[in-house]
N, C-alpha and C. Protein backbone atom coordinates (compact mmCIF):
# COMPACT_ATOMS: atom_id res chain seq x y z
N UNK A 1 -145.70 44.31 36.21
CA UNK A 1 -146.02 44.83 37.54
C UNK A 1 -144.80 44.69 38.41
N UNK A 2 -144.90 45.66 38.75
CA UNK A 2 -142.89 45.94 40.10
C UNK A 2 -143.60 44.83 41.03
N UNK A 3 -142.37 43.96 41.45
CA UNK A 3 -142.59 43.02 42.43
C UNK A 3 -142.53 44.33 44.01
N UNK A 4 -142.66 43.99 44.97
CA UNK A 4 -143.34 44.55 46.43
C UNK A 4 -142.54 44.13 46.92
N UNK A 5 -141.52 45.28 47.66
CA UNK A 5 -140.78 44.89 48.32
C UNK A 5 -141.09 45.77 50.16
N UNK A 6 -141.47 44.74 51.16
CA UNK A 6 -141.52 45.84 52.57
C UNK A 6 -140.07 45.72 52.99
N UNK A 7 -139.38 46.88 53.37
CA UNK A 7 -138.63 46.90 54.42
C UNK A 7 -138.80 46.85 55.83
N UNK A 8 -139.99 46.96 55.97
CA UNK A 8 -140.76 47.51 57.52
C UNK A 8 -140.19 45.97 58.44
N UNK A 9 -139.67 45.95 59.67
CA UNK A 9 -139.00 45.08 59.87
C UNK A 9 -140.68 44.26 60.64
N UNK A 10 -141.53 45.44 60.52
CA UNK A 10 -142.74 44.32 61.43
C UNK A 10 -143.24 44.18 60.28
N UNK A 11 -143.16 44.15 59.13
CA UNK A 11 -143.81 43.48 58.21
C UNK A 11 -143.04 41.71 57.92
N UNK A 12 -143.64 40.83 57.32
CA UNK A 12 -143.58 39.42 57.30
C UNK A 12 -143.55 39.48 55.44
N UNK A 13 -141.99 38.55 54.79
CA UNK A 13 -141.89 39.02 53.67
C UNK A 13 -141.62 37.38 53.19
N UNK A 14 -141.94 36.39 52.30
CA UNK A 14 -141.47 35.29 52.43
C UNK A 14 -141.18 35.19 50.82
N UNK A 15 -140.17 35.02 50.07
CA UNK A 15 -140.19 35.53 48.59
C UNK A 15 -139.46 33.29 48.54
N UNK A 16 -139.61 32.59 48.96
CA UNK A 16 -139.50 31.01 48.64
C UNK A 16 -140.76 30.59 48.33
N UNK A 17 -142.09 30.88 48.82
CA UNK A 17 -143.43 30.39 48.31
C UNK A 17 -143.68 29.97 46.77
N UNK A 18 -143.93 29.04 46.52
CA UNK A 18 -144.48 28.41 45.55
C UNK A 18 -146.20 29.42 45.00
N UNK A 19 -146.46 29.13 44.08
CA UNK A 19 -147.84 29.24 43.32
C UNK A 19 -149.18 29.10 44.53
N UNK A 20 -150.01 29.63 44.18
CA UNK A 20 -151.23 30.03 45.20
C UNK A 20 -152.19 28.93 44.40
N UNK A 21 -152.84 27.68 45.21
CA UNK A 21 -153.65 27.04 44.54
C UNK A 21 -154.92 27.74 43.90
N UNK A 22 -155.58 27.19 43.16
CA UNK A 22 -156.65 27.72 42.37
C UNK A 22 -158.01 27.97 43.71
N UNK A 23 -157.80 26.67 43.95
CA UNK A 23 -158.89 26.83 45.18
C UNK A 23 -158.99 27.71 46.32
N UNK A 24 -157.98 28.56 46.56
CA UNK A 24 -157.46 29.62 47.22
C UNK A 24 -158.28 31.30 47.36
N UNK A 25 -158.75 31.47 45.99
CA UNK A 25 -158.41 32.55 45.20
C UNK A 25 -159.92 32.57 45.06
N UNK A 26 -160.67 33.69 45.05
CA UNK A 26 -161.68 34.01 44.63
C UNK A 26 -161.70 35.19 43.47
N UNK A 27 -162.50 35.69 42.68
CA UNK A 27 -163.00 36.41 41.95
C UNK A 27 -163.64 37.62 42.54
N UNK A 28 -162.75 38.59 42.14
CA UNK A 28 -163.70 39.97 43.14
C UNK A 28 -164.82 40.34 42.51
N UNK A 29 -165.58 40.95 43.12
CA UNK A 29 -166.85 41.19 42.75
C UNK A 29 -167.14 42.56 43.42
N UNK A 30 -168.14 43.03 42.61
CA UNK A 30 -168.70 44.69 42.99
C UNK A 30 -169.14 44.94 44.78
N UNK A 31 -169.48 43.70 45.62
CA UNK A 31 -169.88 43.42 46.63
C UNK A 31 -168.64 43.37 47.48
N UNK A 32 -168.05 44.49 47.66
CA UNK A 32 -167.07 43.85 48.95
C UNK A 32 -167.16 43.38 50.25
N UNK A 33 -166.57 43.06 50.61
CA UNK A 33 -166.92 42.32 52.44
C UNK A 33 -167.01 43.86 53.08
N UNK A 34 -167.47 43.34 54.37
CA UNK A 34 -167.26 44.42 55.12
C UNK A 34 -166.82 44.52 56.34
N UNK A 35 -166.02 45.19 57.01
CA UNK A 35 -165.20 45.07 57.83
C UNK A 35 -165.17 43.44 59.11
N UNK A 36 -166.66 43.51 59.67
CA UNK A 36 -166.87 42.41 60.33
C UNK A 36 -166.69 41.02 59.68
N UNK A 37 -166.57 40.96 58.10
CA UNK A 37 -166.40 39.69 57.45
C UNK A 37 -165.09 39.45 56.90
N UNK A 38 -164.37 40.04 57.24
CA UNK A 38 -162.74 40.24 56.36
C UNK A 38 -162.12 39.04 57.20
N UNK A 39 -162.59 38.95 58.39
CA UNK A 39 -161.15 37.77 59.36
C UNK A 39 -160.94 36.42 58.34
N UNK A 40 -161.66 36.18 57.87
CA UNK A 40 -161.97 34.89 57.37
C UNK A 40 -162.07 34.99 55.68
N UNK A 41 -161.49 35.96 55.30
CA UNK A 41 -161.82 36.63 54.13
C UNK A 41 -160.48 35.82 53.37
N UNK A 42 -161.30 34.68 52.09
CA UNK A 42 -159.82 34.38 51.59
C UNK A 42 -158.99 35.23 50.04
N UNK A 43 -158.18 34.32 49.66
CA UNK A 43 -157.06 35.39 48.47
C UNK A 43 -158.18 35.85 47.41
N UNK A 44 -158.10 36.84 46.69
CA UNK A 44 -158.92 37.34 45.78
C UNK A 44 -158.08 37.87 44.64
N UNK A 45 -158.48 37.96 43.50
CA UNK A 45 -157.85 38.29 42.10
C UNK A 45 -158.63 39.51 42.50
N UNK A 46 -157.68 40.51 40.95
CA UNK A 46 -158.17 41.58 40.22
C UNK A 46 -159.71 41.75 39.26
N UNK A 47 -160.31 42.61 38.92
CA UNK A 47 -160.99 42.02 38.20
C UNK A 47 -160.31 41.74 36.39
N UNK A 48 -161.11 40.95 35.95
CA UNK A 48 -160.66 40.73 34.66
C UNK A 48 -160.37 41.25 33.31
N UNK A 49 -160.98 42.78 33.48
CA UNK A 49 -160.69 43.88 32.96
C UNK A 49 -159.41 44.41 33.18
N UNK A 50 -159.00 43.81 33.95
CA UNK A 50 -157.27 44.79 34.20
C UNK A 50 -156.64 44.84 32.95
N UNK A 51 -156.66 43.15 32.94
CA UNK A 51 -156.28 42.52 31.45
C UNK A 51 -155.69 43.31 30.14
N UNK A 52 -157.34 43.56 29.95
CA UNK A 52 -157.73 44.40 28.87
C UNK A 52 -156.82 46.36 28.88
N UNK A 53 -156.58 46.47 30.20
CA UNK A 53 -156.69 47.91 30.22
C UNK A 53 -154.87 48.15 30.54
N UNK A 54 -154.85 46.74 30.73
CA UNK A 54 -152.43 46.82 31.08
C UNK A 54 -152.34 46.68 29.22
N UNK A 55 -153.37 45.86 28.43
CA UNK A 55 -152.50 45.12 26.97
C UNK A 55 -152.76 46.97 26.17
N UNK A 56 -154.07 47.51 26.47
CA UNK A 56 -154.37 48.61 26.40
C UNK A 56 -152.98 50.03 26.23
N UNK A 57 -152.76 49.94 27.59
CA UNK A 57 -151.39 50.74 28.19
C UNK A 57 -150.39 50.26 26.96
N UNK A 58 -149.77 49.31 26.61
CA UNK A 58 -148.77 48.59 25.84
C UNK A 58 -149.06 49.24 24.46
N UNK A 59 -150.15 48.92 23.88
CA UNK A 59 -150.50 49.26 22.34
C UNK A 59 -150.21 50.64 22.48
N UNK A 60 -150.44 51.36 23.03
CA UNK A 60 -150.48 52.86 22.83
C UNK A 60 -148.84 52.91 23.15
N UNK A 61 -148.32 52.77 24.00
CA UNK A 61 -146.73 53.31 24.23
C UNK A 61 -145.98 52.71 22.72
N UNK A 62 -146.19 51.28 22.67
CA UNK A 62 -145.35 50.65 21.71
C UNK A 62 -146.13 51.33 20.12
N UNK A 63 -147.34 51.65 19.85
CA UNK A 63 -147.67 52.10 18.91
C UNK A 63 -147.29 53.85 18.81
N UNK A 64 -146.36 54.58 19.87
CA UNK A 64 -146.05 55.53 19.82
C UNK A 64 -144.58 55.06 19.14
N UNK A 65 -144.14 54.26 19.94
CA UNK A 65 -142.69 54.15 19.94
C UNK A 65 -142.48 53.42 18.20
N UNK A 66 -143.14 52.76 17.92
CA UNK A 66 -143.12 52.14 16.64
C UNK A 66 -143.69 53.33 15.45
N UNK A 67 -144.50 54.38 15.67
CA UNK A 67 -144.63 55.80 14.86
C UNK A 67 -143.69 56.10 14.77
N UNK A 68 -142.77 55.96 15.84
CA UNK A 68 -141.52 57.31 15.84
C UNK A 68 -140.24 56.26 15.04
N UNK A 69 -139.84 54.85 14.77
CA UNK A 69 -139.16 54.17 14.21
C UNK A 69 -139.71 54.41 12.54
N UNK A 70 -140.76 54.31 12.42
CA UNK A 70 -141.13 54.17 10.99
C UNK A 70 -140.88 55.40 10.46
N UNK A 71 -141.50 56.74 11.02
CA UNK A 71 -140.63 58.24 10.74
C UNK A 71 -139.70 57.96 10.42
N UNK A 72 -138.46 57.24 11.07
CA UNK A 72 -137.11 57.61 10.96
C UNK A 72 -136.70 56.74 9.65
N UNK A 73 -137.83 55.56 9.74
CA UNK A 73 -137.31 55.01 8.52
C UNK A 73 -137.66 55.40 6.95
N UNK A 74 -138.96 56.08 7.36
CA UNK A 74 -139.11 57.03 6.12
C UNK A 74 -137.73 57.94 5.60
N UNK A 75 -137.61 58.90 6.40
CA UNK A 75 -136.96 60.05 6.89
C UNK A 75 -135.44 59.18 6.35
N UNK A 76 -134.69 58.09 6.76
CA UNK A 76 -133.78 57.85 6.67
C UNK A 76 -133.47 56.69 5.01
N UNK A 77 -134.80 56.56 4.50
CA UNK A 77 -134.43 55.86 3.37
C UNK A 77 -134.59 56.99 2.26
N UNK A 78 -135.07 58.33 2.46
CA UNK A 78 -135.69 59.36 1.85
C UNK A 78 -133.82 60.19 1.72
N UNK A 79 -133.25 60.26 2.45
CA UNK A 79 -131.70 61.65 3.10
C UNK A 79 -130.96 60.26 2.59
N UNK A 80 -130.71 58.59 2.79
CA UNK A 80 -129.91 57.76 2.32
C UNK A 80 -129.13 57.63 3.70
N UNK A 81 -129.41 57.76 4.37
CA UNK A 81 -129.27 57.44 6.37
C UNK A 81 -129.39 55.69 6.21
N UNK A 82 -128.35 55.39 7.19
CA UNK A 82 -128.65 53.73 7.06
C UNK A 82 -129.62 53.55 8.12
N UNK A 83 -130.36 52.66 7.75
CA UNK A 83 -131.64 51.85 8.16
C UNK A 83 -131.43 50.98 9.05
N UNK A 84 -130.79 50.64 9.60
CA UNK A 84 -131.15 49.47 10.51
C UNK A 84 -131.51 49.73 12.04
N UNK A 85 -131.09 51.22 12.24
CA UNK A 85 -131.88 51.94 13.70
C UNK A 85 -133.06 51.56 13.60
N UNK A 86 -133.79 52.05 12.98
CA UNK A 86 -135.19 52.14 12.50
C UNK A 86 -135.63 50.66 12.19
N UNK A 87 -134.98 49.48 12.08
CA UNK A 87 -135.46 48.62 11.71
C UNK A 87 -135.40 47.70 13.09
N UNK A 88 -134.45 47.93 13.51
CA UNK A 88 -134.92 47.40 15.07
C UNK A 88 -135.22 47.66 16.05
N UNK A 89 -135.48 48.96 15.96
CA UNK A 89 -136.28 49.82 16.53
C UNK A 89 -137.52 49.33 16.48
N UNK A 90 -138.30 49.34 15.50
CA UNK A 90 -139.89 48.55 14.77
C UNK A 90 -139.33 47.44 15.50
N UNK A 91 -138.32 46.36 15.16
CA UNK A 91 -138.26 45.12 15.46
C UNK A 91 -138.65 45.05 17.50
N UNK A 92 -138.22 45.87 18.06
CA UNK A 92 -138.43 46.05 19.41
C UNK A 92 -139.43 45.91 19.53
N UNK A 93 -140.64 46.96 19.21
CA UNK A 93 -141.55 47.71 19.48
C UNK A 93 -142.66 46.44 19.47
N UNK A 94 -142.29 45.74 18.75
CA UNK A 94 -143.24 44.26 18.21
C UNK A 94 -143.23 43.51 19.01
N UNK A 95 -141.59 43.07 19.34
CA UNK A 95 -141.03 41.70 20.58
C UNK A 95 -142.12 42.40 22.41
N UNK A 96 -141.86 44.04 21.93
CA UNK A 96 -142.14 44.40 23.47
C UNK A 96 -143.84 44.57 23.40
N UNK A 97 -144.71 44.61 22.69
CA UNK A 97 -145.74 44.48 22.36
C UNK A 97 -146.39 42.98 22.80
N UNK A 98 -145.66 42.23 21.96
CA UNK A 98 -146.32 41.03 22.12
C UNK A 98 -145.94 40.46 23.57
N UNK A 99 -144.82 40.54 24.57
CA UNK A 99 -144.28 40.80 25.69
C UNK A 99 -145.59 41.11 26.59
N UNK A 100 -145.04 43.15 26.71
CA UNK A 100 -146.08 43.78 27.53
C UNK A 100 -147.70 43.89 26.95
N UNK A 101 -148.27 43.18 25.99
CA UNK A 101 -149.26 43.32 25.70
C UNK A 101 -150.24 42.43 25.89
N UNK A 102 -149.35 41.46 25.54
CA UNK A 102 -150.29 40.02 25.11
C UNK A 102 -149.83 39.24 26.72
N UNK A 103 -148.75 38.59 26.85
CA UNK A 103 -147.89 37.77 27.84
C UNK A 103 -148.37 38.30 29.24
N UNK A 104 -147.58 39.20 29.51
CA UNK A 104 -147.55 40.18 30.69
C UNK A 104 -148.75 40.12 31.52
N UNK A 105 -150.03 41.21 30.74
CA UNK A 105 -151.43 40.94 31.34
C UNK A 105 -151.35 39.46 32.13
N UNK A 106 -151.55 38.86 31.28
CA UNK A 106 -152.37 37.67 31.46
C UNK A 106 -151.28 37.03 33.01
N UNK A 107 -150.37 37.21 32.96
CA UNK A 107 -149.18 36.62 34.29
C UNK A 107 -149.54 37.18 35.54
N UNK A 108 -149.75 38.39 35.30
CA UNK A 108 -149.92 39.54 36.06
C UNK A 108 -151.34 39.04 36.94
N UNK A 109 -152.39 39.29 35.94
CA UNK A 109 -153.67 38.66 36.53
C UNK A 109 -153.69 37.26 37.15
N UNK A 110 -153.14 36.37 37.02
CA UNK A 110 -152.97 35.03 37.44
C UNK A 110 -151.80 34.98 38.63
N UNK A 111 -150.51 35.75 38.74
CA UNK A 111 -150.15 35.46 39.79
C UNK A 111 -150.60 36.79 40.68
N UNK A 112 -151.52 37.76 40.65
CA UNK A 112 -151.55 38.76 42.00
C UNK A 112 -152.65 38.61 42.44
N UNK A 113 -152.48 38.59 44.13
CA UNK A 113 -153.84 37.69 45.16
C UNK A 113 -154.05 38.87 46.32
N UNK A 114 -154.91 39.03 46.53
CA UNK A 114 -154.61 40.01 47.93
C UNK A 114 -155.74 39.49 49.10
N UNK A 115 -155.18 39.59 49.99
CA UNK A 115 -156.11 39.73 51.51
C UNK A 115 -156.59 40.63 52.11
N UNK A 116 -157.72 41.17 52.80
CA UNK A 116 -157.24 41.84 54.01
C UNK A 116 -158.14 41.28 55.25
N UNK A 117 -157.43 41.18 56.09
CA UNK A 117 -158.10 40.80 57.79
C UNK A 117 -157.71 42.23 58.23
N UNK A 118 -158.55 41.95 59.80
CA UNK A 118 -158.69 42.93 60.61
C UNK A 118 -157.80 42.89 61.20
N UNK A 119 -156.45 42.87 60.94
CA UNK A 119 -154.70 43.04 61.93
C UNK A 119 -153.90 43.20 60.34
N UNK A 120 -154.06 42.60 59.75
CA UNK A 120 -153.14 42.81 58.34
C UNK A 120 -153.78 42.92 56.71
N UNK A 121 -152.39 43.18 55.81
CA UNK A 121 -153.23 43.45 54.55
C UNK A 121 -151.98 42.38 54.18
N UNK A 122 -152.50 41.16 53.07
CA UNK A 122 -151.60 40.14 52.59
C UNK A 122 -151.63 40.39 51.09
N UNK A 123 -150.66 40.63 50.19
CA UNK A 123 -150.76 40.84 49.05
C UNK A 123 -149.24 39.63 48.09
N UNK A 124 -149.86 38.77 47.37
CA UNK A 124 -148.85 37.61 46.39
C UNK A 124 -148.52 38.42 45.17
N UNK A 125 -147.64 38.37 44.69
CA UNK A 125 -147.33 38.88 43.36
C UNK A 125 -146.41 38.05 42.73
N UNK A 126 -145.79 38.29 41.59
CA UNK A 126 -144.64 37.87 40.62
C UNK A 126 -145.20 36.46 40.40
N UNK A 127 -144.37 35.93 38.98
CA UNK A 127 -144.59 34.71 38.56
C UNK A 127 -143.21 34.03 38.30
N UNK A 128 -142.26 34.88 38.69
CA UNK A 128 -140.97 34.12 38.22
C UNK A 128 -140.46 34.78 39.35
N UNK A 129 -140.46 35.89 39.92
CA UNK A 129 -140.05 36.01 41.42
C UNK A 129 -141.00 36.22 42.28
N UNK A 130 -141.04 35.25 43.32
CA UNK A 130 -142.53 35.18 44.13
C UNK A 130 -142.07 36.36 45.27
N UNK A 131 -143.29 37.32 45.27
CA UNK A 131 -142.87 37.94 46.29
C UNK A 131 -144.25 37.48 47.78
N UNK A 132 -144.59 37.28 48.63
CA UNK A 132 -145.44 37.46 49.51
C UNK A 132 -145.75 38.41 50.13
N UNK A 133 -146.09 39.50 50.81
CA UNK A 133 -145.71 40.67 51.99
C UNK A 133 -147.25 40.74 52.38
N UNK A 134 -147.06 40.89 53.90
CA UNK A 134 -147.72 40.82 54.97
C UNK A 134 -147.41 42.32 55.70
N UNK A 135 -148.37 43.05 55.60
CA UNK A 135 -148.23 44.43 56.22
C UNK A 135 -149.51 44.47 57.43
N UNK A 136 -148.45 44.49 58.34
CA UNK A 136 -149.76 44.63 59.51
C UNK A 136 -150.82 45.94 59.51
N UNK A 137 -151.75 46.11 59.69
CA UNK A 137 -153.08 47.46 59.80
C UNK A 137 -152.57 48.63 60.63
N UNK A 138 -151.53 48.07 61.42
CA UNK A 138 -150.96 49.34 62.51
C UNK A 138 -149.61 50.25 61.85
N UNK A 139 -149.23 49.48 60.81
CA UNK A 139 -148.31 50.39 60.28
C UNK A 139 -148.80 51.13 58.89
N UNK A 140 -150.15 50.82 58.52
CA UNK A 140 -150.51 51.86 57.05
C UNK A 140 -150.67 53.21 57.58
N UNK A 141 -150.45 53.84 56.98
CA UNK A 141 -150.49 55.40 57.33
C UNK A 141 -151.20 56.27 56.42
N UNK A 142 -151.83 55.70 55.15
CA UNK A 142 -152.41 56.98 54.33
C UNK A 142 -153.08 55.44 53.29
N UNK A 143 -154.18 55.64 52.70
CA UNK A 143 -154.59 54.82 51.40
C UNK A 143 -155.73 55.81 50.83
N UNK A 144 -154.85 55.89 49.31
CA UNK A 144 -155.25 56.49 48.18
C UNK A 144 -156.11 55.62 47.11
N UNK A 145 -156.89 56.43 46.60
CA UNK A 145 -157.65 55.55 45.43
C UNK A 145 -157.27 56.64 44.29
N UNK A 146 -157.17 55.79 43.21
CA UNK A 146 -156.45 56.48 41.51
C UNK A 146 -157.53 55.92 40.47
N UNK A 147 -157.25 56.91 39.83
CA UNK A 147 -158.06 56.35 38.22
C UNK A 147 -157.91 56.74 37.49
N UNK A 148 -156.62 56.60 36.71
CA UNK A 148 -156.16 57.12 35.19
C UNK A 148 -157.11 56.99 33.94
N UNK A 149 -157.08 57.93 33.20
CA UNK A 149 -157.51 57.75 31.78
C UNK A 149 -158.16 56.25 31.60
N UNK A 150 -157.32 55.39 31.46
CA UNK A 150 -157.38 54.18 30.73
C UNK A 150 -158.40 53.06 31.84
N UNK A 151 -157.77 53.14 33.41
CA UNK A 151 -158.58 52.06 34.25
C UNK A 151 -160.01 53.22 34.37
N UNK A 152 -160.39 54.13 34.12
CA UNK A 152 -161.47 55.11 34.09
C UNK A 152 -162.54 54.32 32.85
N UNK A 153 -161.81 54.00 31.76
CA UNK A 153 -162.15 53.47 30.43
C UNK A 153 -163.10 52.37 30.59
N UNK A 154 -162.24 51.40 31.68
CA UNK A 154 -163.00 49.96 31.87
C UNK A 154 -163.78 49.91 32.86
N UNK A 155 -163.84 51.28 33.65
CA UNK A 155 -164.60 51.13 35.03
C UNK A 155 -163.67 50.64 36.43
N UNK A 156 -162.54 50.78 36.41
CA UNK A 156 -161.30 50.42 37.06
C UNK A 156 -160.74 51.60 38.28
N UNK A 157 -160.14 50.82 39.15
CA UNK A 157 -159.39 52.24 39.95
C UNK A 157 -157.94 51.38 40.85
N UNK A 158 -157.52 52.07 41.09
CA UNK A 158 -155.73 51.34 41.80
C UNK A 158 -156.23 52.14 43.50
N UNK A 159 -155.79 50.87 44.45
CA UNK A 159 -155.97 51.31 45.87
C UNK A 159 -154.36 51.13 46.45
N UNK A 160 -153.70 52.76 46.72
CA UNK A 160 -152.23 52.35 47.10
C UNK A 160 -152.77 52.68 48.57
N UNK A 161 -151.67 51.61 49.29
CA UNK A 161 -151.55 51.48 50.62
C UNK A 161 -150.31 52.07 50.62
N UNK A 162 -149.96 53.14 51.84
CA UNK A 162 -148.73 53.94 51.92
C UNK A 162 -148.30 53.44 52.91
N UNK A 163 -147.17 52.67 53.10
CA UNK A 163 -146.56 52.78 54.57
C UNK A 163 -145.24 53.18 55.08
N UNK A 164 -144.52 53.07 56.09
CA UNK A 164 -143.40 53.91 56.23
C UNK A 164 -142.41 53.38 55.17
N UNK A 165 -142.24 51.67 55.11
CA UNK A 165 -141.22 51.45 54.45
C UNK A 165 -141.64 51.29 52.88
N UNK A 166 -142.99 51.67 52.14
CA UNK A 166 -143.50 51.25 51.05
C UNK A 166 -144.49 51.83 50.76
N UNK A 167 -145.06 51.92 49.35
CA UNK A 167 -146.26 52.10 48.85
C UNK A 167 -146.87 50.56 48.37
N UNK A 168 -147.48 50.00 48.44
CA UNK A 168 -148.37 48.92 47.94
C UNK A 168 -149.66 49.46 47.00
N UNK A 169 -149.80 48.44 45.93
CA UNK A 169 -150.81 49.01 45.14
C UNK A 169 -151.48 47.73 44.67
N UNK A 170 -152.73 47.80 44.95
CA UNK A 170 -153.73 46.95 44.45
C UNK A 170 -155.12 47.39 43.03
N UNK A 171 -154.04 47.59 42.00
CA UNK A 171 -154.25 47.99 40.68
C UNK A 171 -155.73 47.20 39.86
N UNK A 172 -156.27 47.38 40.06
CA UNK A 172 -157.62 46.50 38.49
C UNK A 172 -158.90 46.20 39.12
N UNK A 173 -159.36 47.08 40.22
CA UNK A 173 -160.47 46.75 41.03
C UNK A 173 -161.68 47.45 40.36
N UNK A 174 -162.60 47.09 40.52
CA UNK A 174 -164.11 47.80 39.70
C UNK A 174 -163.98 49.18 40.66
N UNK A 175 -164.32 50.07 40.06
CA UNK A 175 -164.13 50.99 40.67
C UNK A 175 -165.34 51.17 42.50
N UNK A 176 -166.39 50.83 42.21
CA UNK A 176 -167.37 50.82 43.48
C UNK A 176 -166.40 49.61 44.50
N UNK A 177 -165.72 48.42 44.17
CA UNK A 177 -165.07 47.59 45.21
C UNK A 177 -163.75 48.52 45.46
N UNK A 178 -163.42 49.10 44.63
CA UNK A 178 -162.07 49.71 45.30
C UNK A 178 -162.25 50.53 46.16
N UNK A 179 -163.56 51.71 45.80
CA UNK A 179 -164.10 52.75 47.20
C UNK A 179 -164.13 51.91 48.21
N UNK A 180 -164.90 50.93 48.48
CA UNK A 180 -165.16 49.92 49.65
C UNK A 180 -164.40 49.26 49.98
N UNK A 181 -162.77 49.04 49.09
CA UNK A 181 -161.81 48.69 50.15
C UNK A 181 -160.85 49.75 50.39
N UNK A 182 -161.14 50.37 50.11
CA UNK A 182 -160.60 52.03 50.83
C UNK A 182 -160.85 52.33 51.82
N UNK A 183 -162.14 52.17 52.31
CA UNK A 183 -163.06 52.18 53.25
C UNK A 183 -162.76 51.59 54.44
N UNK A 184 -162.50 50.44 54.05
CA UNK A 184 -162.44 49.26 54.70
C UNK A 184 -161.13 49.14 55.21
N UNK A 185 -160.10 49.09 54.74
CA UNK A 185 -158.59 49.70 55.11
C UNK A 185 -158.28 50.75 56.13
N UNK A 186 -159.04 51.82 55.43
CA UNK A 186 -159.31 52.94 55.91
C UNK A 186 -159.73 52.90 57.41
N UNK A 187 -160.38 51.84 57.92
CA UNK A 187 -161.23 51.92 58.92
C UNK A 187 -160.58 50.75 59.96
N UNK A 188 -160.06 49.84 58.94
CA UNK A 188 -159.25 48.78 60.59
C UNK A 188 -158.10 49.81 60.72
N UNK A 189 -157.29 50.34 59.81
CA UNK A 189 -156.00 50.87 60.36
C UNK A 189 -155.93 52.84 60.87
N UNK A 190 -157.19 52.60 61.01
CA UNK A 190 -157.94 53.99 61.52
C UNK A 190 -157.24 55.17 60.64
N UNK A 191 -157.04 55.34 59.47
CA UNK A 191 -156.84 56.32 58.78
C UNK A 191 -157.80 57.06 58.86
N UNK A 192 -157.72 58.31 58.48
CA UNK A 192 -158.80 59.55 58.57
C UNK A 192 -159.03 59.46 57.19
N UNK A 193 -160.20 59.36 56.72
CA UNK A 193 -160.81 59.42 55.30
C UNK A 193 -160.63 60.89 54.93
N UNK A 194 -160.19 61.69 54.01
CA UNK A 194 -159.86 62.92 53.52
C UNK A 194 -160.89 63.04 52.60
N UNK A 195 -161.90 62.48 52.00
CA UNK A 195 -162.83 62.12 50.82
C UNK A 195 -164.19 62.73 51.86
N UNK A 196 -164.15 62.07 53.26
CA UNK A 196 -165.65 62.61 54.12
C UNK A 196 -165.34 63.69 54.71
């Protein structure tokens, strides 16, 4: 996951923060808050399907990319082509597999936290570079909801927040909590819903 970077000079960016305690952090659920309950609203994970649907993303690219090494190694032990493209090529495809497949997910889900109150949207990311960013409600300008192939699969949808200096994306939400924080976004930073 791209670490979040705001340029927006009224945004609040603190990348020295340490780890988000456990006790911090809630578990999202199909029930989102609703606007009057957000002030007090604390950090929340993805749901736990993301998991499943980032290691998902990985198998398929690296099981493309590892088709197209073994071709060549067919192809190149067949013509008398030397082999070792093809052999670390495969050798990649494995290291970046077990990497973006297995590793990755699981970091991903454990260090990204998000907020939102009624003046700002707070979103934690990275595990080896901490990013923090604090985007106040008066500078979002547009929020989109997505649902590729794959987060469609698990019941999933991505909520990007657009703002002048950034896009923000809050990727692995059940799809009914992501409408409702669309909604909800939508409605402290008075965006015009394009959907009603």
């Amino acid at each position: 996951m791209n670490n979040i970077h705001n340029d927006d000079t009224s945004a609040k960016e603190n990348t020295t923060g340490g780890t988000i305690e456990e006790s911090e952090l809630v578990e999202t659920t199909s029930n989102a808050s609703s606007p009057k309950s957000l002030k007090s609203q604390s950090l929340r994970r993805l749901h736990p399907k993301v998991k499943r649907a980032t290691a998902m993303t990985s198998l398929i690219t690296n099981g493309i990319l590892g088709a197209i090494a073994a071709a060549y190694l067919v192809v190149a032990f067949n013509r008398d082509w030397t082999l070792w493209p093809g052999w670390a090529a495969l050798g990649l495809c494995i290291l970046s597999f077990i990497w973006f497949g297995c590793a990755l997910p699981a970091l991903q889900y454990r260090y990204f936290s998000f907020r939102v109150a009624e003046d700002e949207l707070e979103i934690h990311s990275g595990w080896l570079w901490i990013t923090d960013t604090i985007v106040p409600m008066t500078r979002v300008q547009q929020v989109e909801l997505e649902s590729g192939p794959l987060l469609r699969k698990y019941g999933l949808a991505k909520v990007s927040i657009v703002t002048a200096a950034a896009t923000l994306e809050i990727a692995g939400l059940e799809r009914e909590e992501a409408e409702q924080l669309k909604r909800n976004i939508g409605h402290l930073a008075k965006v015009e819903d394009r959907d009603e």
